[in-house]
C-alpha atoms as a PDB file:
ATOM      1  CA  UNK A   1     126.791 119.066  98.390  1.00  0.00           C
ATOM      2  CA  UNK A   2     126.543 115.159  99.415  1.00  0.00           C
ATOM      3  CA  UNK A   3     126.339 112.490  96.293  1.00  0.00           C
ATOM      4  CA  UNK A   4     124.269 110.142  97.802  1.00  0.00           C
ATOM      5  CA  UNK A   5     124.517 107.752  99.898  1.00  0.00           C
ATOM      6  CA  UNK A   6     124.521 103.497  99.623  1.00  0.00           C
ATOM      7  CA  UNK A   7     121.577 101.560 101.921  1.00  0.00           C
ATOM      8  CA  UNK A   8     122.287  98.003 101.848  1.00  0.00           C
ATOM      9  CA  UNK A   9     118.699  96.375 103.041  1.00  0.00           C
ATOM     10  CA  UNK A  10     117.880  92.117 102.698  1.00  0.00           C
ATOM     11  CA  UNK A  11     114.304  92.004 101.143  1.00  0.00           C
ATOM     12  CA  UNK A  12     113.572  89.200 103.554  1.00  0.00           C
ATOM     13  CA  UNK A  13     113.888  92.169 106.326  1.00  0.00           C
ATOM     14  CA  UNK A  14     111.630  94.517 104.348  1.00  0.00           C
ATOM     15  CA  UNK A  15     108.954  91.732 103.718  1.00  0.00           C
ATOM     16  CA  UNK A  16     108.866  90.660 107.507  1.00  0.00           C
ATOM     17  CA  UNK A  17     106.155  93.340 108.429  1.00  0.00           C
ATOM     18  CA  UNK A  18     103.682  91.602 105.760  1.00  0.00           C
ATOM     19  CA  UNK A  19     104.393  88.309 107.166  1.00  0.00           C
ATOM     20  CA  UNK A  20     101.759  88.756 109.788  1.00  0.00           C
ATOM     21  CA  UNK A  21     102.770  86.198 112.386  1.00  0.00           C
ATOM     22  CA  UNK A  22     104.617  83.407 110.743  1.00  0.00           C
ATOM     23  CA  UNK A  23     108.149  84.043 112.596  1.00  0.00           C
ATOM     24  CA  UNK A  24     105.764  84.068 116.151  1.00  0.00           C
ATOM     25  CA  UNK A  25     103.944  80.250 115.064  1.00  0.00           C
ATOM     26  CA  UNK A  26     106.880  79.221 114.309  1.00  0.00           C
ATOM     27  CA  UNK A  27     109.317  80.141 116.863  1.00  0.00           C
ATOM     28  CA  UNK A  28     106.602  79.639 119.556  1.00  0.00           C
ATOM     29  CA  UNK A  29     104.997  76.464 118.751  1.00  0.00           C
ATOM     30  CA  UNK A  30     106.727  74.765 115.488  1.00  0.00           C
ATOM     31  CA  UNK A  31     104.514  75.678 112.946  1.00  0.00           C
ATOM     32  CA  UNK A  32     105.349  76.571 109.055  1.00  0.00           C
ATOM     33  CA  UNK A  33     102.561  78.017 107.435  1.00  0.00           C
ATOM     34  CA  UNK A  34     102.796  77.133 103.551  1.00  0.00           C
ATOM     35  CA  UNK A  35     100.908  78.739 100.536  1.00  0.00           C
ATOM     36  CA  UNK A  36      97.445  80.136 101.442  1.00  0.00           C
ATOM     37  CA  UNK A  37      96.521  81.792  97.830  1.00  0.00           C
ATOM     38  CA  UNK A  38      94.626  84.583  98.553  1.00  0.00           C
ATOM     39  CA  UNK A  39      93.640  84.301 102.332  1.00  0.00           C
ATOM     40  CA  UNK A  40      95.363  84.729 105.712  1.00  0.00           C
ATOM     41  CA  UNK A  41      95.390  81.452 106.834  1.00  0.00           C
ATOM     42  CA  UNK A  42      93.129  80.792 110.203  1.00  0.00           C
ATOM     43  CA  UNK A  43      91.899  84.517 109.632  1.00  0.00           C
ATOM     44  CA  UNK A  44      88.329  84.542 107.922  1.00  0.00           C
ATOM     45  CA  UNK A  45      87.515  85.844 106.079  1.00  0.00           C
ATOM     46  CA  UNK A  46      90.533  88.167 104.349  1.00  0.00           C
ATOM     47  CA  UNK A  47      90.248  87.203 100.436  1.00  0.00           C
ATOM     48  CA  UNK A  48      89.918  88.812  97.680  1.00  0.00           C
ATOM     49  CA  UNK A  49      86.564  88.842  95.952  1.00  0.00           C
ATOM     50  CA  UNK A  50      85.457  89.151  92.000  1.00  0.00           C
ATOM     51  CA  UNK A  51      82.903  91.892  90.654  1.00  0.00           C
ATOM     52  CA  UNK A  52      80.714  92.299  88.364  1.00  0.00           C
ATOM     53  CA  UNK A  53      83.024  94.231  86.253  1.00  0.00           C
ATOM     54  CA  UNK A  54      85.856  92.125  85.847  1.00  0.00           C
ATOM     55  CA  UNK A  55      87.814  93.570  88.863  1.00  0.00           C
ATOM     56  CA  UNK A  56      88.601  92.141  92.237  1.00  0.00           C
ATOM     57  CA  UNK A  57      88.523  93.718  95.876  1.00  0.00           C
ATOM     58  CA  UNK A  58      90.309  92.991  99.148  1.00  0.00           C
ATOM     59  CA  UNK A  59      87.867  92.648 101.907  1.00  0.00           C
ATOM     60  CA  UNK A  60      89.314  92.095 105.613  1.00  0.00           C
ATOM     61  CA  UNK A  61      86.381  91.542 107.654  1.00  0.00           C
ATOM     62  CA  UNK A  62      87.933  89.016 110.438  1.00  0.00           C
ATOM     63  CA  UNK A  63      87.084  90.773 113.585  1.00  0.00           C
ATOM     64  CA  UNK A  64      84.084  90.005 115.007  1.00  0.00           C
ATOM     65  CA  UNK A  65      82.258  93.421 114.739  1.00  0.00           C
ATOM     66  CA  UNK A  66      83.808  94.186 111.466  1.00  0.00           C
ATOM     67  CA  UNK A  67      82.002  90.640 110.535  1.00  0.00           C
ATOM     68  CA  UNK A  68      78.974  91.708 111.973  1.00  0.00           C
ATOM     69  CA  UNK A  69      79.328  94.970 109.912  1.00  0.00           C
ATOM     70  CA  UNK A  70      80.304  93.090 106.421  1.00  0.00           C
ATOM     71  CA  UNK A  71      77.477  90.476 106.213  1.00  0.00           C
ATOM     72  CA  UNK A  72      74.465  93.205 107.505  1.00  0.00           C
ATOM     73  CA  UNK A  73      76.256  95.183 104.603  1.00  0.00           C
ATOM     74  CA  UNK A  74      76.140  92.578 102.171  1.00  0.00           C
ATOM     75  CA  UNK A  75      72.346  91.469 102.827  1.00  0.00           C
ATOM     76  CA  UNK A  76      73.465  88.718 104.573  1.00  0.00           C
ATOM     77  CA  UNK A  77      72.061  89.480 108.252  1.00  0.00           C
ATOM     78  CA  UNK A  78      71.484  85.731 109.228  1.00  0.00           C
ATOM     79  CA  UNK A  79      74.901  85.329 108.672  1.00  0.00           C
ATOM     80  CA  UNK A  80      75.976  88.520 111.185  1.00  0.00           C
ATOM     81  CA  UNK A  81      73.352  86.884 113.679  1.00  0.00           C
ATOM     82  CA  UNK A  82      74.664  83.377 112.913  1.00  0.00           C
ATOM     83  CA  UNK A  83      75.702  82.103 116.952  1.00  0.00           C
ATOM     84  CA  UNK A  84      78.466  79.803 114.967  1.00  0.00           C
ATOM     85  CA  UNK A  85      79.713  82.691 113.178  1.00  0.00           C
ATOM     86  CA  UNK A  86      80.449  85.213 115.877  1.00  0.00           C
ATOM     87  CA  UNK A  87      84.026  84.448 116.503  1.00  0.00           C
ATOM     88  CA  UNK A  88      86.953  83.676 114.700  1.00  0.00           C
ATOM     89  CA  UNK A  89      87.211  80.212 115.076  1.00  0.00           C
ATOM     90  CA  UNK A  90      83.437  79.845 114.410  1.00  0.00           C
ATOM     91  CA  UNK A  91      83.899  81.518 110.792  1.00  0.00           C
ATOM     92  CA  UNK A  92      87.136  79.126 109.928  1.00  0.00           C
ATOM     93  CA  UNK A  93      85.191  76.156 110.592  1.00  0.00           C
ATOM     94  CA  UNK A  94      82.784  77.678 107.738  1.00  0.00           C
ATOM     95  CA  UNK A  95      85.248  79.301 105.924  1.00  0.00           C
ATOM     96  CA  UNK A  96      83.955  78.406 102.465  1.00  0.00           C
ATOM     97  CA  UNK A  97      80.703  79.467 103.266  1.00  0.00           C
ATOM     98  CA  UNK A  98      81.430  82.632 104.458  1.00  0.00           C
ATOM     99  CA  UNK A  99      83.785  83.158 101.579  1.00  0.00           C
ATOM    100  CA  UNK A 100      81.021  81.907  99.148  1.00  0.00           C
ATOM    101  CA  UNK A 101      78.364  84.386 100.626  1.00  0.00           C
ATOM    102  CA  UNK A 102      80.391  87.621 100.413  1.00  0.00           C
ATOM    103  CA  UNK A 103      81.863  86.060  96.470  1.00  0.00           C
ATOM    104  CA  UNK A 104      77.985  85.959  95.482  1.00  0.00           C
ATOM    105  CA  UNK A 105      77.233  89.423  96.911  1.00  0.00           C
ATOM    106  CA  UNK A 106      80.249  90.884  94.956  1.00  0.00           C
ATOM    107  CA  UNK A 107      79.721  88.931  91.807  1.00  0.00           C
ATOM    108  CA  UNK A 108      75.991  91.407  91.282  1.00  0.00           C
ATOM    109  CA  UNK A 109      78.113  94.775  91.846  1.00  0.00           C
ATOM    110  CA  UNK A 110      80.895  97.079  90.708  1.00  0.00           C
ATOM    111  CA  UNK A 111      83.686  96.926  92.633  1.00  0.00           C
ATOM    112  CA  UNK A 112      83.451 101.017  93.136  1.00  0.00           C
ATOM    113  CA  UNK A 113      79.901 100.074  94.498  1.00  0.00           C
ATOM    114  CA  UNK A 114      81.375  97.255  97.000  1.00  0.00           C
ATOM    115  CA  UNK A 115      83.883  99.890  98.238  1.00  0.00           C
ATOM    116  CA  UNK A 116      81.558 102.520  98.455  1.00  0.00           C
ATOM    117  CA  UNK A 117      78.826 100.104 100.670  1.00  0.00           C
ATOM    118  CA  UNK A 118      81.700  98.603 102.586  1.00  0.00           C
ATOM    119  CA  UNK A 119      83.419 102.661 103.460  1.00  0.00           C
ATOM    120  CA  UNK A 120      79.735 103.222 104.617  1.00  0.00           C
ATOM    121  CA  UNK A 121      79.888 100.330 106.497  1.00  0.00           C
ATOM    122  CA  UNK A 122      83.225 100.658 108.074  1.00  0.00           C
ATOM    123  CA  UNK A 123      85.046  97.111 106.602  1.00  0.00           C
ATOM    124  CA  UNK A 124      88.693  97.608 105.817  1.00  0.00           C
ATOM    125  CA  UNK A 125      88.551  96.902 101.852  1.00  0.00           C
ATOM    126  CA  UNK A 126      90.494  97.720  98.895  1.00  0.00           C
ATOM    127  CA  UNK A 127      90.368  97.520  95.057  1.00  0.00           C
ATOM    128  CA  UNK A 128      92.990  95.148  93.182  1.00  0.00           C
ATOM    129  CA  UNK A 129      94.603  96.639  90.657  1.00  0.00           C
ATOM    130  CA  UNK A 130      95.441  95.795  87.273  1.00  0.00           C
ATOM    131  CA  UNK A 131      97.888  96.765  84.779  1.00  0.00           C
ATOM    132  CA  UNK A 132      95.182  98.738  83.154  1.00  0.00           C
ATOM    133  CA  UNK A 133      93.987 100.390  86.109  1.00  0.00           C
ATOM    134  CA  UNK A 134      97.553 101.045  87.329  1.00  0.00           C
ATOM    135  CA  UNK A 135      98.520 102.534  83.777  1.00  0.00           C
ATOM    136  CA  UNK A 136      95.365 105.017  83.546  1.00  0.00           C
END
C-alpha cells in the first residue's frame, strides 16, 4: 500500500491558464496589463452584471455572433444591428455603452431568468456565487 505522495506546484504556474494572454502582450510587444476589475481588458464585453435579486452573473459575449446573439436576447436588436458594434474593436470603443445596455437589461430580471434566456440563446454565462449560495 503507497502513503501518498508530495506534489510541489508554484501557484503562479497553476494561475497561468486564467491569465488569458498577458505573458503573449508582454513578451511580444511590451505590454503589462494592470487591474481591469471585472472585465477582460480590450475584450467587450466579459463583465459581470447585477440582477434584480441581489445576485450577479458572468456574461462573455465578445465574439461577434455571440454579440449578435446577447443583445437580440436582451431586447436590444439595434445594438446587434449596430454597423459600429459588429467587431471587437467597434464594441471597446463603446464599451460603457454596451456594458450599460446589457447592466439595465439584467437589473429587471432574476439572475436564473438571465441564464435561462442567455442558455436559450447560446451566450457563455454564469451565476456568481455567494457565500450563501455556496453554503446552501
Amino acid at each position: 500500500m503507497k502513503t501518498g505522495q508530495i506534489v510541489d506546484v508554484g501557484i503562479f504556474e497553476a494561475v497561468y491558464n486564467m491569465m488569458e494572454a498577458v505573458v503573449p502582450e508582454y513578451d511580444r510587444m511590451g505590454m503589462v496589463r494592470g487591474p481591469s476589475g471585472t472585465t477582460i481588458t480590450g475584450v467587450v464585453p466579459t463583465n459581470t452584471y447585477p440582477c434584480r435579486d441581489d445576485k450577479y452573473v458572468i456574461i462573455g459575449g465578445n465574439g461577434d455572433s455571440i454579440f449578435r446573439r446577447l443583445m437580440t436576447a436582451a431586447g436590444r436588436p439595434d445594438m446587434a444591428d449596430n454597423p459600429s458594434l459588429q467587431s471587437n474593436a467597434g464594441r471597446l470603443d463603446h464599451q460603457a455603452v454596451v456594458d450599460g445596455a446589457i447592466a439595465d437589461w439584467t437589473r429587471t430580471l432574476n439572475a436564473s431568468e438571465v441564464l435561462e434566456i442567455l442558455e436559450t440563446a447560446r451566450v457563455p454565462s454564469g451565476m456568481i456565487y455567494s457565500v450563501v449560495d455556496m453554503v446552501d
